[in-house]
C-alpha atoms as a PDB file:
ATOM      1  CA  UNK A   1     193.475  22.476  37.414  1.00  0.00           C
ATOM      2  CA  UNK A   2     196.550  20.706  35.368  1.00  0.00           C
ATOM      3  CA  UNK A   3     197.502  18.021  36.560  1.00  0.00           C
ATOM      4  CA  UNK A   4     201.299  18.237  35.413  1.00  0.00           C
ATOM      5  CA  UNK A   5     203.663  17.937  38.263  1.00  0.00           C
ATOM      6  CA  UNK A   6     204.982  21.577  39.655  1.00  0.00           C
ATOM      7  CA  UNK A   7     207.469  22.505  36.941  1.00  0.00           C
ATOM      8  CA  UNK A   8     210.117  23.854  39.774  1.00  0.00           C
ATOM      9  CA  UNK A   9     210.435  20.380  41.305  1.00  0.00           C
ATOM     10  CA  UNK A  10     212.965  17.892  40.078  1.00  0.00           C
ATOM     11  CA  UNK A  11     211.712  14.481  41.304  1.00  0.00           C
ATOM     12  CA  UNK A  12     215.148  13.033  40.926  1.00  0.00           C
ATOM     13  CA  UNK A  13     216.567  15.384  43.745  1.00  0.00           C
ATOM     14  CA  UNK A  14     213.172  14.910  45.783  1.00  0.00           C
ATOM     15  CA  UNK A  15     213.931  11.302  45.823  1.00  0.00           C
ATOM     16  CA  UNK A  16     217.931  11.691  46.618  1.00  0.00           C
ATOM     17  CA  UNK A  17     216.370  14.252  49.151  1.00  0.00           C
ATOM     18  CA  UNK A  18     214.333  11.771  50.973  1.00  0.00           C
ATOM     19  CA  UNK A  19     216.995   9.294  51.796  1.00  0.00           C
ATOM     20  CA  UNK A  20     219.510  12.220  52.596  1.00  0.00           C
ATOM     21  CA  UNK A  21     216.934  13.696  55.369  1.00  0.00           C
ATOM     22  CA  UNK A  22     218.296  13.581  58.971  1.00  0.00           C
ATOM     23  CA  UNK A  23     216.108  11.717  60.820  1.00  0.00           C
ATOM     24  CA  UNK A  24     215.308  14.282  63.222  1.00  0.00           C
ATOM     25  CA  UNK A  25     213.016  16.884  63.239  1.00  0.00           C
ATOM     26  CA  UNK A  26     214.214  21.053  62.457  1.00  0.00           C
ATOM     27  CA  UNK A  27     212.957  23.532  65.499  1.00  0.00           C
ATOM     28  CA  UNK A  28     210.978  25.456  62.875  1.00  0.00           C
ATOM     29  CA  UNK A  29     208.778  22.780  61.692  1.00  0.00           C
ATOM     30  CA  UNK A  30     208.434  22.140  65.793  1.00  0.00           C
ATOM     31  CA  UNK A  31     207.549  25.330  65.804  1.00  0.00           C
ATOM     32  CA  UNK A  32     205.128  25.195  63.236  1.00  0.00           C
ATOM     33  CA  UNK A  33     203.378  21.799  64.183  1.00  0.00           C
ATOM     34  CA  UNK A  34     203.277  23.511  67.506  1.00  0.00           C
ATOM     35  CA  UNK A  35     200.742  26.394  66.122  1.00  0.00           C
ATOM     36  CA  UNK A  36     199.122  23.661  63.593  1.00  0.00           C
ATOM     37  CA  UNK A  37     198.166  22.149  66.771  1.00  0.00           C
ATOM     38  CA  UNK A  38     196.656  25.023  68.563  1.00  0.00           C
ATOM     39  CA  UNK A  39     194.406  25.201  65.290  1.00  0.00           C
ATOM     40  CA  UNK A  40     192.915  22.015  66.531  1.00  0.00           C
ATOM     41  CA  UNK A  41     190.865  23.903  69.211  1.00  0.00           C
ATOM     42  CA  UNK A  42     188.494  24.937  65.973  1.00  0.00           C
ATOM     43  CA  UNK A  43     187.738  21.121  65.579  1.00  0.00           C
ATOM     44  CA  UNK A  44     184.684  19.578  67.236  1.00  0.00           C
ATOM     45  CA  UNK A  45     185.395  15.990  65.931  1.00  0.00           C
ATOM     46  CA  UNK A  46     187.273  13.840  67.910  1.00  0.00           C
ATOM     47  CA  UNK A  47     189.293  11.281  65.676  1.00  0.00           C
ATOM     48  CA  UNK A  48     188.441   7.743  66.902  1.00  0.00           C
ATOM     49  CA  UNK A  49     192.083   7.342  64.692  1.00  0.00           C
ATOM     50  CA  UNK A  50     194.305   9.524  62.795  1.00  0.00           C
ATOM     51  CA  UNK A  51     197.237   9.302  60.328  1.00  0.00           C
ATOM     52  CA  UNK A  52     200.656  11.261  60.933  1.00  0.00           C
ATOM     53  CA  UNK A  53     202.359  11.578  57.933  1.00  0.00           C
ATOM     54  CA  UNK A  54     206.223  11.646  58.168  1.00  0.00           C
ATOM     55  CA  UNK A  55     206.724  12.851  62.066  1.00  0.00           C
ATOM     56  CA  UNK A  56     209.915  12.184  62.150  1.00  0.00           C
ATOM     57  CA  UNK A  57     210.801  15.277  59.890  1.00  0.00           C
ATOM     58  CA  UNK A  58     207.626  16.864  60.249  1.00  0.00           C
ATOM     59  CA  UNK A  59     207.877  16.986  64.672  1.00  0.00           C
ATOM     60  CA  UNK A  60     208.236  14.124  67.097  1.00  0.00           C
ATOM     61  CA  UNK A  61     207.072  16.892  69.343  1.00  0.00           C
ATOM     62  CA  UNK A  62     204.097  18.421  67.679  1.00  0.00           C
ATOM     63  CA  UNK A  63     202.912  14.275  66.994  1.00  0.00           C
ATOM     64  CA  UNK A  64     203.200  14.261  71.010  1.00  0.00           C
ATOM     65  CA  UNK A  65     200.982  17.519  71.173  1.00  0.00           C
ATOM     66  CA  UNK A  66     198.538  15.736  68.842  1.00  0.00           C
ATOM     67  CA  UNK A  67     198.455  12.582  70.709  1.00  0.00           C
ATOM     68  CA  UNK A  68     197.719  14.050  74.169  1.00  0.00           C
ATOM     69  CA  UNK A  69     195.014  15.648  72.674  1.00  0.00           C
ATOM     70  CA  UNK A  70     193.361  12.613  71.145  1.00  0.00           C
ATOM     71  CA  UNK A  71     194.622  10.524  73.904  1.00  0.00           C
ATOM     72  CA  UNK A  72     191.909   7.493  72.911  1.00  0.00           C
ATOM     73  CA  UNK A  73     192.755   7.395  69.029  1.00  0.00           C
ATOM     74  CA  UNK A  74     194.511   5.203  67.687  1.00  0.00           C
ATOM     75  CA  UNK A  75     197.173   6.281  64.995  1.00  0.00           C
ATOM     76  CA  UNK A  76     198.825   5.373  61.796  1.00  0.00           C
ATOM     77  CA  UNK A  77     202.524   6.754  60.998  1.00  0.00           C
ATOM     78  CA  UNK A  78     203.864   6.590  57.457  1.00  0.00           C
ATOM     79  CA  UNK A  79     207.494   7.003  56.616  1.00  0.00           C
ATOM     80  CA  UNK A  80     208.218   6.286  53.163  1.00  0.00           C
ATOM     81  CA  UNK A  81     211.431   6.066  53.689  1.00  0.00           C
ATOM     82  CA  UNK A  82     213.067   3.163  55.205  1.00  0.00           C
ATOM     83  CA  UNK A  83     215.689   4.846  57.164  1.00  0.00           C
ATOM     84  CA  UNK A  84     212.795   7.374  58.829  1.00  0.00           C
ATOM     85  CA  UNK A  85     210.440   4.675  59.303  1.00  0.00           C
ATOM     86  CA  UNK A  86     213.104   2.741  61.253  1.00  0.00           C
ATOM     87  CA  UNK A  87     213.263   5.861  63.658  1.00  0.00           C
ATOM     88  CA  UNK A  88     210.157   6.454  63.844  1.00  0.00           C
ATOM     89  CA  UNK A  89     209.203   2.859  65.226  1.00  0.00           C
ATOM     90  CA  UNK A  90     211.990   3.064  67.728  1.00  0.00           C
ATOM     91  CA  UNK A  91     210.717   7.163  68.365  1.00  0.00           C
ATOM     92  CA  UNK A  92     207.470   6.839  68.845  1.00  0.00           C
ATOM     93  CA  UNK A  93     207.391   3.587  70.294  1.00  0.00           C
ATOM     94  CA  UNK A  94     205.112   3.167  73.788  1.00  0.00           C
ATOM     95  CA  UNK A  95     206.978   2.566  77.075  1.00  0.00           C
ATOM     96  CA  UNK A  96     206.076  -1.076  78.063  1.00  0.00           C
ATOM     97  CA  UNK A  97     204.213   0.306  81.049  1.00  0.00           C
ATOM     98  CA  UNK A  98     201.880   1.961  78.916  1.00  0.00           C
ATOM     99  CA  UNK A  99     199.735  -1.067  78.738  1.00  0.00           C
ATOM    100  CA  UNK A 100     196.677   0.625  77.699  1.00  0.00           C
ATOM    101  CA  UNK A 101     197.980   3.523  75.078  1.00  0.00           C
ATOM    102  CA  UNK A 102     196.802   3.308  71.677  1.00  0.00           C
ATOM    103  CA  UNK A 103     197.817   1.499  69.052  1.00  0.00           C
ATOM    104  CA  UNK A 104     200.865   3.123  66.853  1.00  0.00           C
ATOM    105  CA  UNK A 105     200.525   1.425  63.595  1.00  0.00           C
ATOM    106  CA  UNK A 106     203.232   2.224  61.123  1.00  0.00           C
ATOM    107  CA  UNK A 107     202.087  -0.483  58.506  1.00  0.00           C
ATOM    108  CA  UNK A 108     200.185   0.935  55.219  1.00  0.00           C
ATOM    109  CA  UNK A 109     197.096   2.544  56.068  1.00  0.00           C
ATOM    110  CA  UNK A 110     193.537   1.138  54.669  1.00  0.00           C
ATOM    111  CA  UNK A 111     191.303   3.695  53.005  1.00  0.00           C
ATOM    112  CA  UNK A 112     188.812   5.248  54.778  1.00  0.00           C
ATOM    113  CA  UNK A 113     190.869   3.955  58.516  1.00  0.00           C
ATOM    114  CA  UNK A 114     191.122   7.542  59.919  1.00  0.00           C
ATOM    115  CA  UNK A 115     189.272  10.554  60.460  1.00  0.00           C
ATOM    116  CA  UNK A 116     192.434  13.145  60.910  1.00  0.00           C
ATOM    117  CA  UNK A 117     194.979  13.352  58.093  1.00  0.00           C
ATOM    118  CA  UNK A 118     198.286  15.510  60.036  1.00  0.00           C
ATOM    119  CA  UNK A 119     200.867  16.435  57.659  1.00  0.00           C
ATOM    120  CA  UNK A 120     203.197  19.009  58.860  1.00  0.00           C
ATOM    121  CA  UNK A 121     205.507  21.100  57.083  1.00  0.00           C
ATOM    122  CA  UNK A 122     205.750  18.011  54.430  1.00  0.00           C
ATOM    123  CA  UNK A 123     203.781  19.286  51.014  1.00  0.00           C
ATOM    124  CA  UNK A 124     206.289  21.454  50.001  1.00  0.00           C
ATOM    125  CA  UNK A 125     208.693  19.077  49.220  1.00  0.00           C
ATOM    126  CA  UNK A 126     206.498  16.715  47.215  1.00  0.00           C
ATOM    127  CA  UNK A 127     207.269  16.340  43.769  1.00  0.00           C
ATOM    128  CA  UNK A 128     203.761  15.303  42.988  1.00  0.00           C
ATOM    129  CA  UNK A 129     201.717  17.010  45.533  1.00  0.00           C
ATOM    130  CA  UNK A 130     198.463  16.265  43.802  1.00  0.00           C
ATOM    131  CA  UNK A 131     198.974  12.740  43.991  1.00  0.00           C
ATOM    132  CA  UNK A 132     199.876  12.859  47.509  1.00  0.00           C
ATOM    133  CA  UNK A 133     197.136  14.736  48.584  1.00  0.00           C
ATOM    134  CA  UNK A 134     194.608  11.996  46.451  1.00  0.00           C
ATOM    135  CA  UNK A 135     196.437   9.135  49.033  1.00  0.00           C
ATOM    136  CA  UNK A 136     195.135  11.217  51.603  1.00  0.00           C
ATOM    137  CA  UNK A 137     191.946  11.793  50.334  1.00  0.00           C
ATOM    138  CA  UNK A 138     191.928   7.965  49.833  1.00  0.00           C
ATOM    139  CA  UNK A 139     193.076   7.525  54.052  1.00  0.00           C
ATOM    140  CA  UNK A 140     190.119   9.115  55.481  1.00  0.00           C
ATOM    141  CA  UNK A 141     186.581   8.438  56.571  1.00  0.00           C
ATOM    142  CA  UNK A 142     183.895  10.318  55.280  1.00  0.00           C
ATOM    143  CA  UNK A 143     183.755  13.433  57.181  1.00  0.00           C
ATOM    144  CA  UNK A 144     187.017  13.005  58.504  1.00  0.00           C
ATOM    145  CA  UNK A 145     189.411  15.902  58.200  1.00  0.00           C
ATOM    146  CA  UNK A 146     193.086  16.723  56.804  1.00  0.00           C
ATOM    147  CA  UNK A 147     195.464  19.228  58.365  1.00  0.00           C
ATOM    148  CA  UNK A 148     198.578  20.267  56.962  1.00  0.00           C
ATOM    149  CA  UNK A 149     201.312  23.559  57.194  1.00  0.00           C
ATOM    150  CA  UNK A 150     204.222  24.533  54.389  1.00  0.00           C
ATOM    151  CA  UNK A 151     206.427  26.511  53.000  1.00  0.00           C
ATOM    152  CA  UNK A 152     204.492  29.412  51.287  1.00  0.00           C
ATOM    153  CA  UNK A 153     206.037  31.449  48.189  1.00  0.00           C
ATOM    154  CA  UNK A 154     207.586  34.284  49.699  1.00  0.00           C
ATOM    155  CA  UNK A 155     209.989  31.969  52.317  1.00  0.00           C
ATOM    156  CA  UNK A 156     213.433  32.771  51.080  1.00  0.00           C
ATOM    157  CA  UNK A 157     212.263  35.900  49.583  1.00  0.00           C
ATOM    158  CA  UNK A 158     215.334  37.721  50.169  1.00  0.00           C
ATOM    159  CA  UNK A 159     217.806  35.027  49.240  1.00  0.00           C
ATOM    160  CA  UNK A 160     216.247  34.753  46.394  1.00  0.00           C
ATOM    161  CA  UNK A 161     216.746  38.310  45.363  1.00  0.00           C
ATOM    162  CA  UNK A 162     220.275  38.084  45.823  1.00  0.00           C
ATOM    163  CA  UNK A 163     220.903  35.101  43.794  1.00  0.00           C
ATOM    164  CA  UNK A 164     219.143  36.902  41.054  1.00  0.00           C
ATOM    165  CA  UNK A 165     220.828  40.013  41.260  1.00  0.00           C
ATOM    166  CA  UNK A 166     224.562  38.200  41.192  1.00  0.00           C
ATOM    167  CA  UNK A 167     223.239  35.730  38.559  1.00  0.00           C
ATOM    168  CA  UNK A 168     223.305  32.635  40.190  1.00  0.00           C
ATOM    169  CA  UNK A 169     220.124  29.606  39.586  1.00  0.00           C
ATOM    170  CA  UNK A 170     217.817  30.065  42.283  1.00  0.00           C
ATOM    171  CA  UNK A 171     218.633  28.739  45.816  1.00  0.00           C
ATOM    172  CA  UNK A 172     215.177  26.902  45.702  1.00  0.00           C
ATOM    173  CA  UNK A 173     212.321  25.572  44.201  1.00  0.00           C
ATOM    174  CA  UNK A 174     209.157  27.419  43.923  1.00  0.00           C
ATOM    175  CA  UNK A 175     206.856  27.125  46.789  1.00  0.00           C
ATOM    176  CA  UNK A 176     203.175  26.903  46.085  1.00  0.00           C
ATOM    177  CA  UNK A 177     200.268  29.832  46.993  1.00  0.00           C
ATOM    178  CA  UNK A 178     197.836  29.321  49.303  1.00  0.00           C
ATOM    179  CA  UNK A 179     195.524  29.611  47.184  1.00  0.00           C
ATOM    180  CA  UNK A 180     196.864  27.487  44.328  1.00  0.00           C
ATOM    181  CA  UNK A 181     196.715  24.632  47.123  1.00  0.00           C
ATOM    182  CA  UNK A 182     192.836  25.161  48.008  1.00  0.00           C
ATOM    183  CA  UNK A 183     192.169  24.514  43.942  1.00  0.00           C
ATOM    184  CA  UNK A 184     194.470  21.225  44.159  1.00  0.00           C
ATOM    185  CA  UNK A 185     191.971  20.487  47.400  1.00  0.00           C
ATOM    186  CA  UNK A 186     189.222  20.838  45.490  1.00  0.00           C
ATOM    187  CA  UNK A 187     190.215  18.835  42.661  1.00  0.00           C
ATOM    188  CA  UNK A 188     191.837  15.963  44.919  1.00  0.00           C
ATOM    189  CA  UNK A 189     188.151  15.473  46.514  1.00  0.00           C
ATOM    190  CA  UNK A 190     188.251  17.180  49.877  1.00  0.00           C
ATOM    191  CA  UNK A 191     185.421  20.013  50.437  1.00  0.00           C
ATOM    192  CA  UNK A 192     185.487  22.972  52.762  1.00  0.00           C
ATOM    193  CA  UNK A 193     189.089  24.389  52.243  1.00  0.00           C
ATOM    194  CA  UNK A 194     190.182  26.855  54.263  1.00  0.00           C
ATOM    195  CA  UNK A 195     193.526  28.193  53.700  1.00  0.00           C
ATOM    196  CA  UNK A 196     195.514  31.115  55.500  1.00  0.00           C
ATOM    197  CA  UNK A 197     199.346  31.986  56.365  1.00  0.00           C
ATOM    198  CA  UNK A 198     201.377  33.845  58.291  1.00  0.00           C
ATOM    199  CA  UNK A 199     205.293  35.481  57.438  1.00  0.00           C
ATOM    200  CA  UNK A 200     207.762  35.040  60.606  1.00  0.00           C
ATOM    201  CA  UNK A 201     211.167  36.625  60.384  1.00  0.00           C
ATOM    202  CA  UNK A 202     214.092  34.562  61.610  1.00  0.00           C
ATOM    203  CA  UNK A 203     217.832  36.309  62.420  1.00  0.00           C
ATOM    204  CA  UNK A 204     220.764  34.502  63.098  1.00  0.00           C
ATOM    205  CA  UNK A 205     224.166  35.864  64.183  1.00  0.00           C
ATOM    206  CA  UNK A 206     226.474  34.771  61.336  1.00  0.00           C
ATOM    207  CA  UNK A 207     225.809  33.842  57.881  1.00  0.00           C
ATOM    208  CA  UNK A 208     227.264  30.648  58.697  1.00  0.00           C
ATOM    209  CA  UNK A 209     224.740  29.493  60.869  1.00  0.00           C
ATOM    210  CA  UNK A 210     222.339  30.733  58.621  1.00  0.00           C
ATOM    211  CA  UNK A 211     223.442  28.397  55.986  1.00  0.00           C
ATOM    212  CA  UNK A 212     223.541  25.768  58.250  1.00  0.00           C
ATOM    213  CA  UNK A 213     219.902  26.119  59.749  1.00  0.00           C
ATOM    214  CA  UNK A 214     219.142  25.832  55.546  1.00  0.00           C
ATOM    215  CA  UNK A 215     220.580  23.072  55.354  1.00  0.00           C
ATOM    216  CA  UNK A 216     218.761  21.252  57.834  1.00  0.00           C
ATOM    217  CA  UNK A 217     215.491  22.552  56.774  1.00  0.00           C
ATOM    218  CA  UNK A 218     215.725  20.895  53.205  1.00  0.00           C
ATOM    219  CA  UNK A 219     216.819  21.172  50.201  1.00  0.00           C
ATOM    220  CA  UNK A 220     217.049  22.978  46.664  1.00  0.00           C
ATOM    221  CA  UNK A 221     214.560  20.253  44.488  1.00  0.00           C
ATOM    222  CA  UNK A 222     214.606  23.203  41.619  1.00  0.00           C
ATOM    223  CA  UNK A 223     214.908  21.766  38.463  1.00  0.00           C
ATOM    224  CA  UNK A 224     217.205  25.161  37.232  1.00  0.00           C
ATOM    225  CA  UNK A 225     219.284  24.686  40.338  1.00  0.00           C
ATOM    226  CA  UNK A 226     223.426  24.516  40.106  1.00  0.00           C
ATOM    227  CA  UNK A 227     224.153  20.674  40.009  1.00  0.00           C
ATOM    228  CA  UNK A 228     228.110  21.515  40.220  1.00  0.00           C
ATOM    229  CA  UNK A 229     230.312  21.611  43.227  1.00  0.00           C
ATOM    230  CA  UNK A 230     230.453  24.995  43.979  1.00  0.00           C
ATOM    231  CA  UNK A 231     233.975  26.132  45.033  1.00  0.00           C
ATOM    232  CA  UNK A 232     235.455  28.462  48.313  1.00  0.00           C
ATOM    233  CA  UNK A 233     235.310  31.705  46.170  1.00  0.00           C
ATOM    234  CA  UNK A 234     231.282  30.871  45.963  1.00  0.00           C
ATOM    235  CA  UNK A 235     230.775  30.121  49.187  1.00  0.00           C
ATOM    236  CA  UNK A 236     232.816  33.679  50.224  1.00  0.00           C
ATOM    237  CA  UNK A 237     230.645  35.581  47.736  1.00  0.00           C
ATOM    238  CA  UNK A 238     227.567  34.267  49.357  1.00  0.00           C
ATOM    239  CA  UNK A 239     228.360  35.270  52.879  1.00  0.00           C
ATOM    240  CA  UNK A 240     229.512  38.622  51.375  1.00  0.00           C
ATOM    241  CA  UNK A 241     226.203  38.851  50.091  1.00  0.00           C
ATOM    242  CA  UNK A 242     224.152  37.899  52.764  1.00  0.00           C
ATOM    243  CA  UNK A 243     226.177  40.438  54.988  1.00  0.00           C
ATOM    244  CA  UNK A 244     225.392  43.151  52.983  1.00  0.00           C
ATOM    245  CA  UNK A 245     221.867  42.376  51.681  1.00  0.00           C
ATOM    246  CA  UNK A 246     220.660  40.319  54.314  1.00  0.00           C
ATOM    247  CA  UNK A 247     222.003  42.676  57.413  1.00  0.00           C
ATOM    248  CA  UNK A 248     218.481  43.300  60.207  1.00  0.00           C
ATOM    249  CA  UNK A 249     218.613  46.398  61.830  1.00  0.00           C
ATOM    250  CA  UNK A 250     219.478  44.994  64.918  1.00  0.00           C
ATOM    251  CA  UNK A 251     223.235  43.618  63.255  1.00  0.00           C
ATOM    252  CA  UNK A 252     221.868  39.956  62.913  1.00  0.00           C
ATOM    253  CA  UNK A 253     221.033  38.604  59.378  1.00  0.00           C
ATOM    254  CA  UNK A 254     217.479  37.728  58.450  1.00  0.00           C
ATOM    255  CA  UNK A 255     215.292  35.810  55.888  1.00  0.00           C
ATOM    256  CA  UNK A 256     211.679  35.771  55.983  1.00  0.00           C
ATOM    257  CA  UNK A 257     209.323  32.552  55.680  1.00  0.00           C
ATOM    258  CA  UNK A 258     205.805  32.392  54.998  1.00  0.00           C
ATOM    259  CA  UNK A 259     203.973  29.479  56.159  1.00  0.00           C
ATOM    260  CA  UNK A 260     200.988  28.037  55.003  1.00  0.00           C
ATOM    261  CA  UNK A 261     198.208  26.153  57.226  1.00  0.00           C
ATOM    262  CA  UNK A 262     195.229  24.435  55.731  1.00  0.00           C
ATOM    263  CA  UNK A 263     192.237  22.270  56.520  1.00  0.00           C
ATOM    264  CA  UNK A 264     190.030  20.292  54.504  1.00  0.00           C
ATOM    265  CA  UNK A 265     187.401  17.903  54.967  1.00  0.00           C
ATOM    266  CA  UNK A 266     185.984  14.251  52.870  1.00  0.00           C
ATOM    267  CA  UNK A 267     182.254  14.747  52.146  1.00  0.00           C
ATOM    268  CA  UNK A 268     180.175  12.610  51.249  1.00  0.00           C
ATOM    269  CA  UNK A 269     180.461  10.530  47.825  1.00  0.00           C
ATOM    270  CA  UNK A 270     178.103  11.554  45.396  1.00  0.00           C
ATOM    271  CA  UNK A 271     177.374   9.188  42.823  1.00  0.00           C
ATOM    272  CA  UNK A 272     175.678  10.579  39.346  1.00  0.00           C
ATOM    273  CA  UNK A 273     173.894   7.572  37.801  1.00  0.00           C
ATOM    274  CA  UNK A 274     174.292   8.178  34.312  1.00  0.00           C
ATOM    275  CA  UNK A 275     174.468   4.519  31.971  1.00  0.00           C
ATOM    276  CA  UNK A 276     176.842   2.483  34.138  1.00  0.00           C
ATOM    277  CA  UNK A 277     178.660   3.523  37.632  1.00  0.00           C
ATOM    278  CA  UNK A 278     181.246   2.606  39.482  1.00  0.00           C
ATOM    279  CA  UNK A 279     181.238   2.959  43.037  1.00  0.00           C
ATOM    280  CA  UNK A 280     183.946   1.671  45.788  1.00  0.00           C
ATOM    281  CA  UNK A 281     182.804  -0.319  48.766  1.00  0.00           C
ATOM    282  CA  UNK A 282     183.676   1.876  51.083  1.00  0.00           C
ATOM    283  CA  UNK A 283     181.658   4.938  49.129  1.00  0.00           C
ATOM    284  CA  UNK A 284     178.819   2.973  49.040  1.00  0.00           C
ATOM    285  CA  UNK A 285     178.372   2.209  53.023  1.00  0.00           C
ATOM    286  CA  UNK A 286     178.987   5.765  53.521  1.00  0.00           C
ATOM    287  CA  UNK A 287     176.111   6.514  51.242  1.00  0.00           C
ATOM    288  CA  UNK A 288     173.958   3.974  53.279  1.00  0.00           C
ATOM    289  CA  UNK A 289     174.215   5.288  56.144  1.00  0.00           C
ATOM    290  CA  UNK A 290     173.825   9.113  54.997  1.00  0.00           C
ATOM    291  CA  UNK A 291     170.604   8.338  53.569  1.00  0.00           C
ATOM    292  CA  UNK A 292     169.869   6.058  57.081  1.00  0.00           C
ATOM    293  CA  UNK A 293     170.648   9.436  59.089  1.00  0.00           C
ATOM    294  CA  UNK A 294     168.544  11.562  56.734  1.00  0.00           C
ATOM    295  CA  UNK A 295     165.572   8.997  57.445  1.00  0.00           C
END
């Protein structure tokens, strides 16, 4: 597995992205985190505390869903950017009569502080996702387990057929395989990945609102994307085309997305003595006590 950043990406747009984001969270990644959630029945563990990685895009709603479920954990929120970690204290904060809630801690994380890594509908716009998926690695306990949903490679399929038949850059950056992302797993530590997806087809009534709902879902972070204004006579030819290419049988226009969902777990360190070794703290009290339980 390379570890070169995905070539599609342009981390200069990811970044102008990030502070661009409304800081609200789209009814498909709602929708998504919603399902992710459901997932959880499969899990027997029960996170004393768990990490939440970017609700306020990702779903204030689906964090709620995860929080009722856990309703004795304690959790960590990270926003990287300022302007979403500012909602996301004043979101998420606890009603003062809620004496007794857990703790929402949206300070920096310690390593090894959580046993449930939720990331929802975030990895695909990472410009670096192997690193990001090491600080996650790095966030929880041994046996402790990461969940996480994106975009899949065939979302925007059709768009992207008619920007390459009129000859325009693609409307978006590549989105990763399923498969592609249980290798980067593998190689970022985690054991036990288990990947699958699922295609839903959305319709809208106009081509406008289309556009719109694009809009809110992110943006184009290819590298080979037009960095221009575009004019009116673009923007006419685009509806034009989605009309006519992009027409569902039942009048509406539609575009298909496929959505990723995977699960991982942190096993134990193992430590190959071979001259000298180096071994973190935390590594080497989770050794301890797997060889105490084995005793």
């Amino acid at each position: 597995m390379s570890d070169a950043q995905p070539p599609s990406i342009d981390p200069v747009a990811a970044r102008r992205w990030m502070r661009a984001a409304p800081t609200r969270s789209p009814w498909l990644h709602e929708e998504v985190g919603r399902r992710m959630a459901g997932r959880l029945e499969w899990i027997r563990l029960q996170p004393r505390a768990w990490l939440d990685w970017e609700p306020v895009r990702g779903g204030l709603e689906s964090h709620e869903l995860v929080a009722k479920r856990y309703p004795r954990a304690d959790c960590w929120v990270a926003e990287r950017d300022p302007k979403q970690a500012s909602a996301a204290k004043l979101l998420l904060r606890k009603p003062w009569w809620h004496l007794h809630a857990p703790a929402v801690r949206h300070e920096s994380v310690p390593d090894g502080a959580v046993q449930m890594v939720w990331a929802n509908m975030a990895l695909h716009m990472a410009p670096d996702p192997q690193a990001l998926l090491a600080q996650w690695h790095r966030a929880l306990a041994v046996d402790g387990f990461l969940m996480f949903s994106c975009f899949g490679p065939d979302t925007l399929r059709e768009l992207r057929t008619l920007y390459a038949q009129a000859g325009w850059p693609p409307p978006a950056h590549d989105f990763t395989d399923m498969h592609d992302w249980g290798d980067m797993l593998v190689h970022a530590g985690f054991a036990e990945p288990v990947m699958d997806m699922e295609r839903v087809t959305l319709t809208w009534e106009t081509p406008e609102r289309l556009l719109a709902e694009l809009r809110e879902l992110g943006a184009n972070l290819s590298r080979s994307r037009f960095t221009a204004m575009r004019g009116r006579g673009f923007r006419r030819a685009l509806e034009a085309g989605i009309m006519q290419s992009l027409r569902h049988e039942d009048g509406r226009v539609a575009l298909t997305f496929e959505i990723v969902y995977g699960h991982a777990m942190r096993p134990t360190p193992r430590v190959k003595v071979a001259g000298e070794s180096a071994v973190s703290v935390a590594d080497m009290q989770a050794l301890l006590r797997a060889g105490r339980n084995k005793s």
